[in-house]
Protein backbone atom coordinates (compact mmCIF):
# COMPACT_ATOMS: atom_id res chain seq x y z
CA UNK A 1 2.27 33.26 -130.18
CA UNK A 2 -0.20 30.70 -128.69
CA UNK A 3 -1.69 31.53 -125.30
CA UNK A 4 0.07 29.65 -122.20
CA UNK A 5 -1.77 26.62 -120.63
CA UNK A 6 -2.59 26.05 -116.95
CA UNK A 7 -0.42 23.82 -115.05
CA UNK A 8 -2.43 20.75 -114.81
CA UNK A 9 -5.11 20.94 -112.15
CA UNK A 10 -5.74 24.37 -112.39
CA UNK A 11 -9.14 24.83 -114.05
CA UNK A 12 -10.38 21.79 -111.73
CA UNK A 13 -9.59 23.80 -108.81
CA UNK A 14 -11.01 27.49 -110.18
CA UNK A 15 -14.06 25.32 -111.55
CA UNK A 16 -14.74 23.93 -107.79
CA UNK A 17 -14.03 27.12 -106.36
CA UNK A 18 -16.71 28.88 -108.76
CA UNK A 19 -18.89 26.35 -107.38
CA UNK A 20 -18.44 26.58 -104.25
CA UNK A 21 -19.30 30.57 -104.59
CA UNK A 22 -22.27 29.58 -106.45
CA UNK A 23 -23.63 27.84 -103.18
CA UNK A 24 -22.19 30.05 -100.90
CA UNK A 25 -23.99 33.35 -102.53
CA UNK A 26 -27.75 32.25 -101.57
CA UNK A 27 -26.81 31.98 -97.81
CA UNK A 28 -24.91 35.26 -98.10
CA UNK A 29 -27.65 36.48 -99.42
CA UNK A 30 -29.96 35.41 -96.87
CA UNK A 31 -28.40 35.84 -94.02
CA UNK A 32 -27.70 39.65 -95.18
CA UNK A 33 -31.37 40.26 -96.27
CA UNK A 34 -32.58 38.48 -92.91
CA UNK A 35 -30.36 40.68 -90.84
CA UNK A 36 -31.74 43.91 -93.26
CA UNK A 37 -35.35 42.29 -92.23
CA UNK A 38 -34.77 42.29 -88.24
CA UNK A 39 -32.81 45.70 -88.81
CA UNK A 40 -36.02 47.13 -90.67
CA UNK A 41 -37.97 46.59 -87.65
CA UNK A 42 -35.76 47.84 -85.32
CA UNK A 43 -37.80 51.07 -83.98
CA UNK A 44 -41.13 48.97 -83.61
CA UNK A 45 -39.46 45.58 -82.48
CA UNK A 46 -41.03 46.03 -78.63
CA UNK A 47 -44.77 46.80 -79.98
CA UNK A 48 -44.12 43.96 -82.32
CA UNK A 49 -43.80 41.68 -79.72
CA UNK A 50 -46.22 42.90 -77.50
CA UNK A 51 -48.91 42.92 -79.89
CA UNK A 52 -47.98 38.64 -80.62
CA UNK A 53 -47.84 38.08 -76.52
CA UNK A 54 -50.87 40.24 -75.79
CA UNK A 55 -53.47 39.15 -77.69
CA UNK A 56 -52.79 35.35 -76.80
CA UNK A 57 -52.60 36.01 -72.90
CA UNK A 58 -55.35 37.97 -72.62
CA UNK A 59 -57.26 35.05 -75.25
CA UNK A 60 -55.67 32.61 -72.70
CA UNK A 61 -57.08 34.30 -69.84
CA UNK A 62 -60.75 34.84 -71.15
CA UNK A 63 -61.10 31.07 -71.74
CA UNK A 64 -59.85 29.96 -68.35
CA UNK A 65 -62.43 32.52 -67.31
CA UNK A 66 -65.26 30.83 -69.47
CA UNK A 67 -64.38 27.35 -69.58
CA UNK A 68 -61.17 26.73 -67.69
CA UNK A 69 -62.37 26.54 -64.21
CA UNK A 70 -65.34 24.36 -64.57
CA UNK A 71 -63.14 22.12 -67.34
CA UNK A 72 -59.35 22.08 -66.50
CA UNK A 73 -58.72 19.35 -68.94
CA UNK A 74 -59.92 22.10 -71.78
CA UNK A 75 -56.79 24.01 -70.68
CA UNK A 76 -54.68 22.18 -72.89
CA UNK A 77 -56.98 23.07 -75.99
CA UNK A 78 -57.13 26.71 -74.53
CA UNK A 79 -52.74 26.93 -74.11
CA UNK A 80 -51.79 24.78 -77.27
CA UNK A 81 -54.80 26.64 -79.24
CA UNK A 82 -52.98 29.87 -78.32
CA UNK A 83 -49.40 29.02 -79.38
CA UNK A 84 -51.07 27.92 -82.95
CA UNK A 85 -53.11 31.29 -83.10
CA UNK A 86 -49.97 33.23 -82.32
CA UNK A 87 -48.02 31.79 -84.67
CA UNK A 88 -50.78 32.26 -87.23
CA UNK A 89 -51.45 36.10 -86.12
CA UNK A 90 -47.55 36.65 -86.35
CA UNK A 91 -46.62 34.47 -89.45
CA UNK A 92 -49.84 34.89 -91.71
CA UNK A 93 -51.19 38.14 -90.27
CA UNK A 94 -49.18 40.23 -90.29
CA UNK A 95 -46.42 39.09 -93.00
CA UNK A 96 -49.49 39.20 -95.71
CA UNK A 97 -50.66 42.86 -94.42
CA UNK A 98 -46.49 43.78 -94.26
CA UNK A 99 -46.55 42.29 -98.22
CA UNK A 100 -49.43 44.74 -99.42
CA UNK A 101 -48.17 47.41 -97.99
CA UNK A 102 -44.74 46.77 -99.60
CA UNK A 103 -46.34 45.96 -102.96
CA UNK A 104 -48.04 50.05 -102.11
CA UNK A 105 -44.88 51.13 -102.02
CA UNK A 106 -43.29 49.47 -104.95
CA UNK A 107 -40.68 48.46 -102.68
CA UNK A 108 -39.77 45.10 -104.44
CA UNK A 109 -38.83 46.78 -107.44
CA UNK A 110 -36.02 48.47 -105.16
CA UNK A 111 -35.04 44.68 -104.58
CA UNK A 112 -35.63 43.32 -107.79
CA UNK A 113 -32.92 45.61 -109.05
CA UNK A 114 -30.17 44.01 -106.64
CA UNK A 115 -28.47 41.12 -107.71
CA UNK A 116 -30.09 38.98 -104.98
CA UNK A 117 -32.71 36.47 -106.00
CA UNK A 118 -36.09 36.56 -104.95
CA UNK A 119 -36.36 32.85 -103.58
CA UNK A 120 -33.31 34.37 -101.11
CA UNK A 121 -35.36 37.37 -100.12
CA UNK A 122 -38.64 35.63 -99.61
CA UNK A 123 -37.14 33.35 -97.10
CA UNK A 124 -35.45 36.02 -95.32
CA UNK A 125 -38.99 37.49 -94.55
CA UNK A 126 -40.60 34.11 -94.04
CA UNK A 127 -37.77 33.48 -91.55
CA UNK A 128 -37.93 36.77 -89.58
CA UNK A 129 -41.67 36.40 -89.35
CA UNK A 130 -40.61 32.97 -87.88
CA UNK A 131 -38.45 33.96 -85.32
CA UNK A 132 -40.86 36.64 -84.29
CA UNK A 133 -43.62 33.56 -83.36
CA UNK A 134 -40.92 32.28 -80.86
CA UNK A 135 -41.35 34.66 -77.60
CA UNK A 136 -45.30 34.48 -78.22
CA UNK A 137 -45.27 30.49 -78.10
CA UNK A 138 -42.68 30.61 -74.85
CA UNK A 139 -44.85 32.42 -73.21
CA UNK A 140 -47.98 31.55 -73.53
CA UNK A 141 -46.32 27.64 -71.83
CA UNK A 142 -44.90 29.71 -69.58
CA UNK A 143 -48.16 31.03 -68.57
CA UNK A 144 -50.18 27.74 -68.66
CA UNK A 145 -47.47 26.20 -66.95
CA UNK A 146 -47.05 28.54 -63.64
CA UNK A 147 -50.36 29.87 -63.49
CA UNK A 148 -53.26 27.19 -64.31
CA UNK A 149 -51.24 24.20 -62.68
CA UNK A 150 -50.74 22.08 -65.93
CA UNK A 151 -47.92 20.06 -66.49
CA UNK A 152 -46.25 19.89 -69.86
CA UNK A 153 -43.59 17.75 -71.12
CA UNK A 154 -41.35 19.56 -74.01
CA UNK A 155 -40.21 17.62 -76.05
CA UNK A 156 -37.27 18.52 -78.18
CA UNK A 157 -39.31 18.21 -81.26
CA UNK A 158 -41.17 21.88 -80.20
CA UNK A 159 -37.31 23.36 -81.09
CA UNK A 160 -38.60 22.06 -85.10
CA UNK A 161 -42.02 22.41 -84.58
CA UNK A 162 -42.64 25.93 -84.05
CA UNK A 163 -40.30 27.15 -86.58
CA UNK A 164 -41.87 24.60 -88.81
CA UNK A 165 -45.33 25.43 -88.42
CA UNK A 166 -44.33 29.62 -88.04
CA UNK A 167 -42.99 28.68 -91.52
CA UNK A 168 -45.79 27.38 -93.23
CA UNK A 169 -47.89 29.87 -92.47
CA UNK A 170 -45.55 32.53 -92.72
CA UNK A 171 -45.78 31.13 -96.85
CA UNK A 172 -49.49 31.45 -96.99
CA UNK A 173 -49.30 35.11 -95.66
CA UNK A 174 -46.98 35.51 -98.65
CA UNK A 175 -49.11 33.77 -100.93
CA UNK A 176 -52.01 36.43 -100.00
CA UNK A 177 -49.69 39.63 -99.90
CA UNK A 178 -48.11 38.92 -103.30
CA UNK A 179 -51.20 37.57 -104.88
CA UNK A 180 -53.38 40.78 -103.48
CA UNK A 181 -53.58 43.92 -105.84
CA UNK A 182 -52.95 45.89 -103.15
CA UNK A 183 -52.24 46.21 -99.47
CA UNK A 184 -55.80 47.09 -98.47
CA UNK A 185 -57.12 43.92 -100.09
CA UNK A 186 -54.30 42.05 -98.68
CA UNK A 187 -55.50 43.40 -94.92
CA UNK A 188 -58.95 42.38 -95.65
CA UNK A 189 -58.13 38.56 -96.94
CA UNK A 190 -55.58 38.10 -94.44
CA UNK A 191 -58.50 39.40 -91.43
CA UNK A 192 -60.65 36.90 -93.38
CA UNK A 193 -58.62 34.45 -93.50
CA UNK A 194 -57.00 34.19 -89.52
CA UNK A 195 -60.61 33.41 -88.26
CA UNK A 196 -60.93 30.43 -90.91
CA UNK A 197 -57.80 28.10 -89.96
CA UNK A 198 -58.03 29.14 -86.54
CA UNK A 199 -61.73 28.78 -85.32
CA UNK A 200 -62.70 26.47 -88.27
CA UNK A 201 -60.00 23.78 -87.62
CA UNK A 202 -59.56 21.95 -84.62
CA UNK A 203 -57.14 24.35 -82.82
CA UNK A 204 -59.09 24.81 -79.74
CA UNK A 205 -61.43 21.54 -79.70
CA UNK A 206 -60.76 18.04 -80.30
CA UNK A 207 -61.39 17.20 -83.97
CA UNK A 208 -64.02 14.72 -83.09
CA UNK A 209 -66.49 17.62 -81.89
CA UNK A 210 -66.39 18.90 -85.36
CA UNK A 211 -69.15 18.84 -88.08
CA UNK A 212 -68.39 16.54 -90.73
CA UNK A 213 -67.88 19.14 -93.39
CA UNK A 214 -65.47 21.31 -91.01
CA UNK A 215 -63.71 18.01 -90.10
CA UNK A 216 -63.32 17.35 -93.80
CA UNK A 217 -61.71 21.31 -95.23
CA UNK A 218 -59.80 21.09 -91.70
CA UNK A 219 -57.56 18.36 -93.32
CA UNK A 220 -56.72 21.11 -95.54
CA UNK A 221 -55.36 23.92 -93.57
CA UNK A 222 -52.01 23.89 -91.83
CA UNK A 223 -52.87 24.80 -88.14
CA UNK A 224 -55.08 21.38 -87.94
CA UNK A 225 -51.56 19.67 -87.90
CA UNK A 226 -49.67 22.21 -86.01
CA UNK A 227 -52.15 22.46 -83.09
CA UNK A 228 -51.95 18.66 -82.83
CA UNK A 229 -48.95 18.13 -82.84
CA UNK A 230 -48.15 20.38 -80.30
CA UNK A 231 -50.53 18.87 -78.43
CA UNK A 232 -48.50 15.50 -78.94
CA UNK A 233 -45.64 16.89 -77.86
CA UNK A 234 -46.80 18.39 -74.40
CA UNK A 235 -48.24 15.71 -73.52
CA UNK A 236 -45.73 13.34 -74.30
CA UNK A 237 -47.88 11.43 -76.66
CA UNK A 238 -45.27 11.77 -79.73
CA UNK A 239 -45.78 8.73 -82.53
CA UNK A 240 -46.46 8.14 -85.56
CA UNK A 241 -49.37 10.51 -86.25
CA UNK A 242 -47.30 13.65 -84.65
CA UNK A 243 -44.34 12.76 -87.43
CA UNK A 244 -47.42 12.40 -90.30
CA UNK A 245 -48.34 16.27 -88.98
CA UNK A 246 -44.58 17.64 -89.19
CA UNK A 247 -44.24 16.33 -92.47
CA UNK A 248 -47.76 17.50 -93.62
CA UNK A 249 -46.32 21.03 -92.67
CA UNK A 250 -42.97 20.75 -94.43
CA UNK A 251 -44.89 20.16 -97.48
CA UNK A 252 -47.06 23.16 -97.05
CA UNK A 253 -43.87 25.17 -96.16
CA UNK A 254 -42.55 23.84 -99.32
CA UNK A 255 -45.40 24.39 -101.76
CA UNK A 256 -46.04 27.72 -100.77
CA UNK A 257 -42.51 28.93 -100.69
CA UNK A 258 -42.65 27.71 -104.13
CA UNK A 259 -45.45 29.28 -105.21
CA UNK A 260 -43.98 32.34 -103.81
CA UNK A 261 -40.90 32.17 -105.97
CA UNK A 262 -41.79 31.03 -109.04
CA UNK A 263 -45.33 32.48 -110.01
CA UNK A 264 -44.95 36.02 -108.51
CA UNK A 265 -43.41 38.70 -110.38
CA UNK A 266 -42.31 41.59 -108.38
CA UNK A 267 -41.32 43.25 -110.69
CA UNK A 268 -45.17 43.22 -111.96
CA UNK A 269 -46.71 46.75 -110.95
CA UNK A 270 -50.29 45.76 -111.42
């Protein structure tokens, strides 16, 4: 007795159906892992955020204090040059110190054994590492804006912007916590590194005042585009070169995530 066929039009439908699980299940997963991300932090969320305001308010304030009120033009270097070293103490930082510690703990071979993939579970952290930059960057133009009498415009390209730029650097955090042996040689290279695309780029001077080797490597490191461009937009200077700098960090966003996902095993104990 010979099996019964489908009614005509079946296996289309269950075939688009399967496929429309198959695209579904990343987001799932995603959204799911994100939410187990922001849930992990729960108990530590308000010293979290403190420690990303703090440190760029009080670096605000000790410029204005140095430079500010003899140069109030600077103050734009000073404000925007925060934002970018916020998002780069909150995105690279501290996601590539979280990384070694987890990597200590053997804690992606808990999530290696759930049927999640890892490209799903590496953006959740680069996106909650992201959103974290977000009160830091507020509030720091919030500051520059009531207190030191500057005017900015905002341009709706900051709502991509920040995210964008959080993003690319929340990758190269990755890059050194999965690529560390462990997390005390992930703290170190991550303290190493923060100091070199932050003070070695032109984040808080104009690229012109910098030596011709720095200006060179600085075309090399992500917050050289992010800084500008969020100087662009503030200033309501947005063209061609401030869509050049978005795109430059897309593709760093996109290399590293790659990177990320398909040369680290972590599964790997060693």
């Amino acid at each position: 007795m010979g099996m019964a066929e489908e009614p005509m039009g079946v296996a289309p439908e269950r075939a688009r159906q399967r496929g429309r699980g198959a695209l579904a299940k990343p987001l799932v997963d995603f959204w799911f892992l994100f939410l187990g991300q922001a849930f992990e932090i729960r108990t530590r969320w308000f010293w979290f955020i403190f420690q990303m305001t703090f440190v760029p308010v009080s670096f605000l304030l000790f410029l204005w204090l140095l430079i500010g009120r003899d140069d109030p033009a600077a103050m734009l270097y000073v404000i925007t040059g925060n934002v970018t070293q916020g998002i780069a103490m909150s995105g690279m930082l501290s996601l590539g110190q979280e990384i070694g510690g987890m990597k200590d703990a053997q804690t992606f071979e808990f999530f290696a054994s759930l049927p999640v993939s890892k490209l799903g579970f590496i953006s959740a952290m680069l996106f909650r590492a992201t959103v974290f930059t977000i009160p830091a960057s507020v509030l720091v133009f919030v500051v520059g804006s009531l207190f030191f009498d500057l005017s900015f415009q905002f341009h709706p390209l900051l709502l991509l912007l920040i995210p964008l730029g959080g993003l690319s650097l929340s990758g190269l955090g990755a890059l050194v916590g999965f690529y560390s042996p462990n997390g005390k040689v992930a703290g170190l290279a991550t303290q190493v590194l923060n100091p070199i695309i932050v003070f070695l780029a032109p984040v808080f001077i104009a690229r012109e005042a910098l030596p011709p080797l720095l200006d060179t490597t600085s075309s090399f490191i992500p917050t050289t585009y992010l800084a500008e461009a969020l100087r662009d937009c503030v200033t309501g200077t947005v063209g061609p070169q401030t869509y050049l700098a978005i795109l430059v960090l897309g593709g760093f966003a996109i290399v590293s995530l790659w990177l990320v996902a398909a040369k680290v095993d972590w599964r790997a104990r060693d």
